[in-house]
Protein backbone atom coordinates (compact mmCIF):
# COMPACT_ATOMS: atom_id res chain seq x y z
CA UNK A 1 5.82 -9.31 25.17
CA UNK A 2 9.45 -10.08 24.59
CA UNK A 3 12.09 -9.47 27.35
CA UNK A 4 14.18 -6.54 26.80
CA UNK A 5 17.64 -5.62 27.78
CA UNK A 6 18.14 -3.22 30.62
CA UNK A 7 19.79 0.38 29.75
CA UNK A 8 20.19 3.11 31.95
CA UNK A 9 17.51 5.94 32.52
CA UNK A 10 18.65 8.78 29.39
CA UNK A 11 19.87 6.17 26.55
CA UNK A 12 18.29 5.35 23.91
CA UNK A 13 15.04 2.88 24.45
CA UNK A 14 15.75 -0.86 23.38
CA UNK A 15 13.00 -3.10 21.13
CA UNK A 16 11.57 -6.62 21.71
CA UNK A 17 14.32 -9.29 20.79
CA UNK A 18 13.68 -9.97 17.22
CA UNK A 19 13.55 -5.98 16.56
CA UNK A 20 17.14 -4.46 16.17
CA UNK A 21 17.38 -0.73 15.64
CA UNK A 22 18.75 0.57 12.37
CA UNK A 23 22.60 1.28 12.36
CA UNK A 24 22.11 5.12 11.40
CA UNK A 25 20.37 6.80 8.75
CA UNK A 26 20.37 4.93 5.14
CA UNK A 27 22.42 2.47 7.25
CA UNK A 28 22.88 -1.46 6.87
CA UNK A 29 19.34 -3.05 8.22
CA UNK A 30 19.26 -6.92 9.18
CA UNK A 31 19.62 -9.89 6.96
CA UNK A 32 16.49 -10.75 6.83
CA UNK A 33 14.96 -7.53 6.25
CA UNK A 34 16.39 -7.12 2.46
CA UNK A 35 16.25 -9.40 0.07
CA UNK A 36 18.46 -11.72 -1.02
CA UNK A 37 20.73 -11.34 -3.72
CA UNK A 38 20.62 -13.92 -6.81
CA UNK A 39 18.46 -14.48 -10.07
CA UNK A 40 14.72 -13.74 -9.85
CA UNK A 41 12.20 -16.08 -11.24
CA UNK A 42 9.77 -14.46 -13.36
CA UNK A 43 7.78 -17.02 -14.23
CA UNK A 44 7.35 -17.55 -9.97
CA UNK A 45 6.28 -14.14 -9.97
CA UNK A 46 3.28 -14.38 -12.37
CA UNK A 47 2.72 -17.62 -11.06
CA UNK A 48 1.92 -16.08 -7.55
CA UNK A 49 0.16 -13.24 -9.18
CA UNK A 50 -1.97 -15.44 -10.82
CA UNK A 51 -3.05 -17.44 -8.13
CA UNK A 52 -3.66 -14.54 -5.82
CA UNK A 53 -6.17 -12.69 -7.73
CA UNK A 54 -7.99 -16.32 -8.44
CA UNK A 55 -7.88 -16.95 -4.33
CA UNK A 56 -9.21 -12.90 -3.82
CA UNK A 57 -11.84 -14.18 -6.08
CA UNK A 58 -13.47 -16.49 -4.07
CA UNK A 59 -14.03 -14.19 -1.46
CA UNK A 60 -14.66 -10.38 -3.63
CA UNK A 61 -17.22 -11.29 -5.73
CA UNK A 62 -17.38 -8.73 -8.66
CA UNK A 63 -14.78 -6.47 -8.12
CA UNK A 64 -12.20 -7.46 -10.58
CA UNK A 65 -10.50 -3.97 -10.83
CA UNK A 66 -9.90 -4.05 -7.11
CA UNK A 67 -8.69 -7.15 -7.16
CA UNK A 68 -6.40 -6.55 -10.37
CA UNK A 69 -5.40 -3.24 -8.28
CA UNK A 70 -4.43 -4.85 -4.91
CA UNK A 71 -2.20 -7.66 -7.17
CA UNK A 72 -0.11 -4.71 -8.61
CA UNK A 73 0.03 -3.15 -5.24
CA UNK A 74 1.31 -6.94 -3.79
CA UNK A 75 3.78 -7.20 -6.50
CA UNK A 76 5.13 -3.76 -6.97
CA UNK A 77 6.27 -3.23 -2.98
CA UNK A 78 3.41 -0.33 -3.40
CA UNK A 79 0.49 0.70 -0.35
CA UNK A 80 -3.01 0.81 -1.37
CA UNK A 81 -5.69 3.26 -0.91
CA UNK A 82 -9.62 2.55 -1.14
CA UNK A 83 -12.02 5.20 -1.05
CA UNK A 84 -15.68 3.74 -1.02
CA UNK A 85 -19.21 3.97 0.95
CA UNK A 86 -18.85 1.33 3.95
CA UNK A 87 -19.88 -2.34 4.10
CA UNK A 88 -18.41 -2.96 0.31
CA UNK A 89 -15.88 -5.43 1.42
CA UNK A 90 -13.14 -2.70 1.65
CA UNK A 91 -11.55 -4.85 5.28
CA UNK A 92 -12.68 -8.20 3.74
CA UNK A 93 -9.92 -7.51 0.86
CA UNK A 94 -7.11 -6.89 3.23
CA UNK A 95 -7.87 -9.72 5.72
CA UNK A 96 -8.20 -12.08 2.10
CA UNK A 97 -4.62 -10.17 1.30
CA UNK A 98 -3.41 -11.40 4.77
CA UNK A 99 -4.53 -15.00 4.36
CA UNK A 100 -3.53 -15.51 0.77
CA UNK A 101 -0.07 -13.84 1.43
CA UNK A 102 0.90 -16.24 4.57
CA UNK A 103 1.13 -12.53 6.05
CA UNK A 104 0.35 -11.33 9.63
CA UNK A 105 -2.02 -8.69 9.35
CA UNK A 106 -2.49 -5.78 11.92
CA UNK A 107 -5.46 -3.69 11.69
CA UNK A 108 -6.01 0.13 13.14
CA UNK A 109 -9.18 1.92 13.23
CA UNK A 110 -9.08 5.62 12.38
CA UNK A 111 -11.07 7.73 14.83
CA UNK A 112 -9.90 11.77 16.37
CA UNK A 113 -8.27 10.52 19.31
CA UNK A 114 -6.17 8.52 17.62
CA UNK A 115 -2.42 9.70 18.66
CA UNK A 116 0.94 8.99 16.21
CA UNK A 117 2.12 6.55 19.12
CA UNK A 118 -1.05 4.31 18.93
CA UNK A 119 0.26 3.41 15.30
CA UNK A 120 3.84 3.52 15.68
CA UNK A 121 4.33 2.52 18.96
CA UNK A 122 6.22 3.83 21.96
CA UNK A 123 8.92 4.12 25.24
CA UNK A 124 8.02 3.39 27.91
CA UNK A 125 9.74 3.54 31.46
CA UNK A 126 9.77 0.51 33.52
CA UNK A 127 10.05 0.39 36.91
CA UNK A 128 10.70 -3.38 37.17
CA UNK A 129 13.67 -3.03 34.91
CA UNK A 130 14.65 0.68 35.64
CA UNK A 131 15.00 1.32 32.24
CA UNK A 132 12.84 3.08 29.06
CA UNK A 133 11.32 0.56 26.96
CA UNK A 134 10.54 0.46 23.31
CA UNK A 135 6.97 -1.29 22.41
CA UNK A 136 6.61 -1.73 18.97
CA UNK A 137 2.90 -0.24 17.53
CA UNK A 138 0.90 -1.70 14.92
CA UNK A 139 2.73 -0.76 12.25
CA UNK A 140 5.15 -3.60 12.94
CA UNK A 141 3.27 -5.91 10.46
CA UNK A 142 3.74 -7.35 6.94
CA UNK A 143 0.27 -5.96 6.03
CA UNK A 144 -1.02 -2.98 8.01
CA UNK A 145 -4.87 -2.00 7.54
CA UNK A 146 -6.13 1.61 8.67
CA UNK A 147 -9.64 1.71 8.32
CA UNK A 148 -11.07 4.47 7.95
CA UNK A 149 -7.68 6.60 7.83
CA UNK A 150 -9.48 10.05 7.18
CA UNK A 151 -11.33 10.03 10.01
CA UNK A 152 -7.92 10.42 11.96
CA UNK A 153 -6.62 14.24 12.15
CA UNK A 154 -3.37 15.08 10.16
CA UNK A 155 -1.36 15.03 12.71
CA UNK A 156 -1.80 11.38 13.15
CA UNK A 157 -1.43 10.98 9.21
CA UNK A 158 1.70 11.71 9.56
CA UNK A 159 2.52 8.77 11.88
CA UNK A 160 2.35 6.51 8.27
CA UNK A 161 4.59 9.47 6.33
CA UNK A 162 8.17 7.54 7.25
CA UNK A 163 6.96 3.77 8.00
CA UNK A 164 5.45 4.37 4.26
CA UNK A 165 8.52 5.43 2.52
CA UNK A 166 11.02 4.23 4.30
CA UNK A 167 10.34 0.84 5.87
CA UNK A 168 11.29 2.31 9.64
CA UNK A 169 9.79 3.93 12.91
CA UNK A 170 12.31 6.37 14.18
CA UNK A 171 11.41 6.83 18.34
CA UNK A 172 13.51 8.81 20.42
CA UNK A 173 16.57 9.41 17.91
CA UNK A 174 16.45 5.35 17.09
CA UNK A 175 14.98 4.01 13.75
CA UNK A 176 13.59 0.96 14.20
CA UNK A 177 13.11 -0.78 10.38
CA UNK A 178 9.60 -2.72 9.49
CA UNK A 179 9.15 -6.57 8.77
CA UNK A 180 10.06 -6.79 4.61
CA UNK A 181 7.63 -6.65 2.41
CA UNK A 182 5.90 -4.11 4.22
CA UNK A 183 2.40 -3.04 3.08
CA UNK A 184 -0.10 -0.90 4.12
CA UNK A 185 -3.95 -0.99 3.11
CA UNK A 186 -5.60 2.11 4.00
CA UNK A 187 -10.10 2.71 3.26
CA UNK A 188 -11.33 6.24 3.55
CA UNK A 189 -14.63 6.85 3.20
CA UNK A 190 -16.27 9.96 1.16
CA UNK A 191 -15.44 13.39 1.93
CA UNK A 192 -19.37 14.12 1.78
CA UNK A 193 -19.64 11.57 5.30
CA UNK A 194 -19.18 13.39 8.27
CA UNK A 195 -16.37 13.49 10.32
CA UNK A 196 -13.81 12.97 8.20
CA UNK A 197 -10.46 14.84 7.36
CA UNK A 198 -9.08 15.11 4.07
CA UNK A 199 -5.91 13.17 3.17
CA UNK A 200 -2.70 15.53 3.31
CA UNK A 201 -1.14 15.56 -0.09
CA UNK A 202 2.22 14.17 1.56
CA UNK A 203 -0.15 11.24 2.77
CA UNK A 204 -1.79 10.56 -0.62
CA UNK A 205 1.34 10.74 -2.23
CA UNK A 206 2.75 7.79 -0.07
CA UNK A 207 -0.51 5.05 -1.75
CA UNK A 208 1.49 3.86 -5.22
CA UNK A 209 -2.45 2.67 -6.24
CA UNK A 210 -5.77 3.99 -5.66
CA UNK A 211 -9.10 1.85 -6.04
CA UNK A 212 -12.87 1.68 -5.31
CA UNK A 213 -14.50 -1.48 -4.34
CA UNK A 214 -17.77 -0.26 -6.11
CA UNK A 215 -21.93 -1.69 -5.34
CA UNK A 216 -21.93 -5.33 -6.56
CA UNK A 217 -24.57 -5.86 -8.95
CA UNK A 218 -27.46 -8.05 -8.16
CA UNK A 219 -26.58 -11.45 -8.75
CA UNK A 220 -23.47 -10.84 -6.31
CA UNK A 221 -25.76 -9.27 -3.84
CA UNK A 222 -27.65 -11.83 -3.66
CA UNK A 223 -24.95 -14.81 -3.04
CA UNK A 224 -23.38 -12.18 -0.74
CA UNK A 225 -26.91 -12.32 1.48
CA UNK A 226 -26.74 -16.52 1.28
CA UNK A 227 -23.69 -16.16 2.85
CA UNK A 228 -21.74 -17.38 -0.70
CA UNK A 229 -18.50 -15.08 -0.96
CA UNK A 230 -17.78 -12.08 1.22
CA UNK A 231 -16.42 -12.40 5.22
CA UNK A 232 -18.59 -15.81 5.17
CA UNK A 233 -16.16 -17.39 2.83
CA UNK A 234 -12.89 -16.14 4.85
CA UNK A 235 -12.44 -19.49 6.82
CA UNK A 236 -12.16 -21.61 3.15
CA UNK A 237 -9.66 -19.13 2.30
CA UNK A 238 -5.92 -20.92 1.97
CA UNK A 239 -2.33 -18.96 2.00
CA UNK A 240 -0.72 -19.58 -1.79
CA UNK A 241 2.44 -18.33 -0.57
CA UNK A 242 4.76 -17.16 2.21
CA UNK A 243 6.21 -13.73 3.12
CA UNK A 244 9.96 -14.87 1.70
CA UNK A 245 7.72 -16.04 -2.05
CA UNK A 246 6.22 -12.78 -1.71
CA UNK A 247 9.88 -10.60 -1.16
CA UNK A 248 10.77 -12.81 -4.04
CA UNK A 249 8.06 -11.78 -6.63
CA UNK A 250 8.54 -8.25 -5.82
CA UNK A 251 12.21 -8.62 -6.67
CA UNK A 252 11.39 -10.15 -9.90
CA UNK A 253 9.21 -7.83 -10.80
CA UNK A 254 10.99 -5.09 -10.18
CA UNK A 255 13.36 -6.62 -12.81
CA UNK A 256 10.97 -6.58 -15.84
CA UNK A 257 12.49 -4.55 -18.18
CA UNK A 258 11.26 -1.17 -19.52
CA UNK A 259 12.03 0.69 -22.26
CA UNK A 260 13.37 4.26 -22.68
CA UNK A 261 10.45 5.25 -24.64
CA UNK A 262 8.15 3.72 -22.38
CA UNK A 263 9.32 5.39 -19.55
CA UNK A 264 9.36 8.69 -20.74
CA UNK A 265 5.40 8.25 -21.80
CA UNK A 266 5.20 7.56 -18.26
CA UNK A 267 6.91 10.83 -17.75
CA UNK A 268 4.97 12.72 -20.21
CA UNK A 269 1.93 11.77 -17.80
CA UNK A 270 2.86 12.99 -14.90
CA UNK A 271 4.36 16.22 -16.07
CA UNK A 272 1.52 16.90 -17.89
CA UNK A 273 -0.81 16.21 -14.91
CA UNK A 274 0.85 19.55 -13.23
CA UNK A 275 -0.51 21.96 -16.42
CA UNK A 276 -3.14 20.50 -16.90
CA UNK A 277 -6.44 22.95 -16.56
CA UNK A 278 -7.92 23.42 -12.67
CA UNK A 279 -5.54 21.15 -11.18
CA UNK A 280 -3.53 22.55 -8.56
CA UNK A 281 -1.14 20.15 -7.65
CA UNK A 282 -0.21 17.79 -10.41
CA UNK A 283 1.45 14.04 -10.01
CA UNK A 284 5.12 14.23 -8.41
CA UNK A 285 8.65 12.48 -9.80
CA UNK A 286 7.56 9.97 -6.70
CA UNK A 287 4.25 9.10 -8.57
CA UNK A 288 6.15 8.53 -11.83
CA UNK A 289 8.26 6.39 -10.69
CA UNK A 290 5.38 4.06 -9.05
CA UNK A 291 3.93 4.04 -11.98
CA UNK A 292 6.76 2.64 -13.84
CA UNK A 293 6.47 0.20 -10.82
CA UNK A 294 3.26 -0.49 -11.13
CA UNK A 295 3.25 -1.05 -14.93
CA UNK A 296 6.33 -3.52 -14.75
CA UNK A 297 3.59 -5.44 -11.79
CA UNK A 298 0.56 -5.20 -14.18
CA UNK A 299 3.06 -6.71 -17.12
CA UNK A 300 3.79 -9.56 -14.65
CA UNK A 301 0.05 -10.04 -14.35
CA UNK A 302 -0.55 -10.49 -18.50
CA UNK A 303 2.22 -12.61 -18.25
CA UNK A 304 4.49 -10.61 -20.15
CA UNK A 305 8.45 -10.30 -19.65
CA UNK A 306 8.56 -6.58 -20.68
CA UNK A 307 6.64 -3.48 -19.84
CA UNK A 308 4.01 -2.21 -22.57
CA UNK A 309 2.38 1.20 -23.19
CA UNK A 310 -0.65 -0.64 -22.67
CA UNK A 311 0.32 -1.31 -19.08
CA UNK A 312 1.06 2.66 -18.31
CA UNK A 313 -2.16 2.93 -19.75
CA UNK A 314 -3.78 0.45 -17.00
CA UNK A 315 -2.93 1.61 -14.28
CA UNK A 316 -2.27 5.22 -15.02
CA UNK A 317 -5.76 6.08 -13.29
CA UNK A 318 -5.10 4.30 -9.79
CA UNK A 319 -1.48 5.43 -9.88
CA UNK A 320 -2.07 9.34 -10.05
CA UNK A 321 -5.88 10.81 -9.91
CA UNK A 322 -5.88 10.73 -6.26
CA UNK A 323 -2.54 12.07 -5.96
CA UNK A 324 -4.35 15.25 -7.91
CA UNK A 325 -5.68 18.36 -6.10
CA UNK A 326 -7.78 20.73 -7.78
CA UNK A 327 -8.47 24.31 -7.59
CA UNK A 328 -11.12 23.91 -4.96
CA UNK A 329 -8.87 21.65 -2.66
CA UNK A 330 -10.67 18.57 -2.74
CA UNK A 331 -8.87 15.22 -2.55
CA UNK A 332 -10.91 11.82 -3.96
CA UNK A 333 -10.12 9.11 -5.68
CA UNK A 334 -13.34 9.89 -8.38
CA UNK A 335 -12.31 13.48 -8.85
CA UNK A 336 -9.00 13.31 -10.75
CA UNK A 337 -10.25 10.57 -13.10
CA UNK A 338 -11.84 12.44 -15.83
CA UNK A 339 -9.09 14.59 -15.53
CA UNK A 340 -6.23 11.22 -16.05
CA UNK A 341 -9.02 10.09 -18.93
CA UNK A 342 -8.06 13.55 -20.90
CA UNK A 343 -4.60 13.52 -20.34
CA UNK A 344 -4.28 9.51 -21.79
CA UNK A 345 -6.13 10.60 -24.78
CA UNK A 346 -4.32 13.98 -25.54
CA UNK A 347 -0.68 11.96 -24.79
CA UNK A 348 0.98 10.22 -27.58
CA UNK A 349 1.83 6.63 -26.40
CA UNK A 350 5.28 5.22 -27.80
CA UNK A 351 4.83 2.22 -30.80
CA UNK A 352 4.80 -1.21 -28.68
């Protein structure tokens, strides 16, 4: 572990060298944790994009939503949520994110015992240097995966609520800010499996995209067993960019333009999620503005310098049926589908 500087017993806990505290809430962060200024290239952007979901496919054989999914997510600065049956390929797609990304990926298993400090990290008094200690938790990654986040109780959920939103750990009264980009990949398996605790609506409100992995069909099964795709393929896999390329293409596509119009269909979506029959808890302003995000992303990915209707369309399912609760309280990915599918057809989509 890095050396630390000493402090006296009662102040606040120092970091590893290479981890400087935040100045103060909404305060200045390091250089190299915000982007540069200057032009963005666009064409760099779908470039990258391009390439990434043609690497993923090497390894995720037949799951071309997911992969189309965990692009936007890459490229919109969003976190990704995958609710599926296990051994689909659910880790295989964030280690494959990892490698193609030049990223350093940290990985946490959900289970009960799990305690907020296991993912964030903690301080720590040391003897040796007679002084409390900050150690840095998992979080501290480019690319975080939680597998198997809803087997972990709510109260360790919440651990992701600031890193998530905010880019930072706060520890003791310090803030301590997150590698840029920062992304977290979190798999929950069915609420029907045992031992599992539904997602906190705070907590599914923090994934910008939802996504199942799905069965493959039989073909892909079969190269899967031959050891032809899948974890085998993992070692052939090659980085197509670095963590500065990547900063870069989320900058650019954050600059894709979007209409008035556009945006308020985007709007119209979420509102109308919140009235809409046996839903409890509708999409929030958060949600609509990921899915503006998201759109400009899935623009970049058809190549196109502008946001569409067509893209709110896309990705109008992943961005806000999970973040929908019904009357009976139950939080999946499947359930608020049907529900998005209505509310697309019954709202009027601007004129491209």
């Amino acid at each position: 572990m890095a050396t630390m500087e000493p402090t006296q017993i009662g102040q606040t806990p120092r970091a590893p060298q290479g981890i400087r505290p935040l100045t103060g809430a909404g305060g200045a962060r390091d250089g190299h944790e915000v982007a540069a200024s200057g032009p963005v290239d666009l064409d760099a952007a779908i470039a990258l994009g391009e390439a990434l979901v043609d690497n993923l496919g090497h390894v995720l054989l037949g799951t071309s939503g997911a992969l189309t999914a965990a692009a936007v997510a890459v490229l919109s600065g969003g976190h990704l949520l995958i609710e599926d049956v296990p051994g689909v390929g659910k880790t295989v797609l964030a280690r494959s994110l990892a490698i193609s990304l030049g990223a350093d990926l940290s990985r946490v298993q959900g289970h009960p015992d799990l305690l907020p400090s296991d993912v964030t990290g903690v301080s720590v008094f040391s003897p040796d240097s007679t002084s409390w200690e900050f150690r840095p938790g998992p979080v501290f990654a480019h690319l975080v995966l939680v597998d198997e986040l809803n087997r972990t109780p709510p109260r360790t959920q919440s651990a992701l609520l600031e890193t998530m939103e905010e880019q930072q750990v706060s520890v003791d009264g310090e803030s301590w800010p997150l590698p840029r980009p920062h992304m977290v990949i979190a798999t929950q398996n069915p609420h029907s499996q045992r031992g599992t605790f539904p997602l906190v609506e705070s907590q599914l409100d923090r994934f910008a995209i939802a996504t199942e992995m799905g069965y493959p069909d039989a073909a892909t099964e079969a190269q899967l067993v031959l050891h032809r795709g899948g974890k085998f393929a993992l070692g052939e896999l090659r980085p197509i960019c670095d963590t500065a390329s990547w900063l870069e293409a989320q900058r650019a596509t954050e600059s894709v333009p979007v209409s008035p119009a556009v945006a308020e269909y985007a709007v119209d979506l979420c509102r109308a999620s919140r009235s809409a029959p046996g839903v409890r808890l509708g999409a929030s302003p958060r949600a609509a503005i990921w899915l503006i995000r998201s759109a400009q992303a899935h623009a970049v990915l058809s190549r196109r310098a502008y946001v569409a209707p067509d893209d709110v369309k896309a990705v109008a399912i992943g961005c806000l049926a999970h973040r929908l609760v019904t009357d009976e309280g139950e939080e999946s990915v499947r359930q608020g589908v049907h529900i998005m599918e209505a509310l697309l057809e019954a709202t009027a989509a601007p004129r491209p």
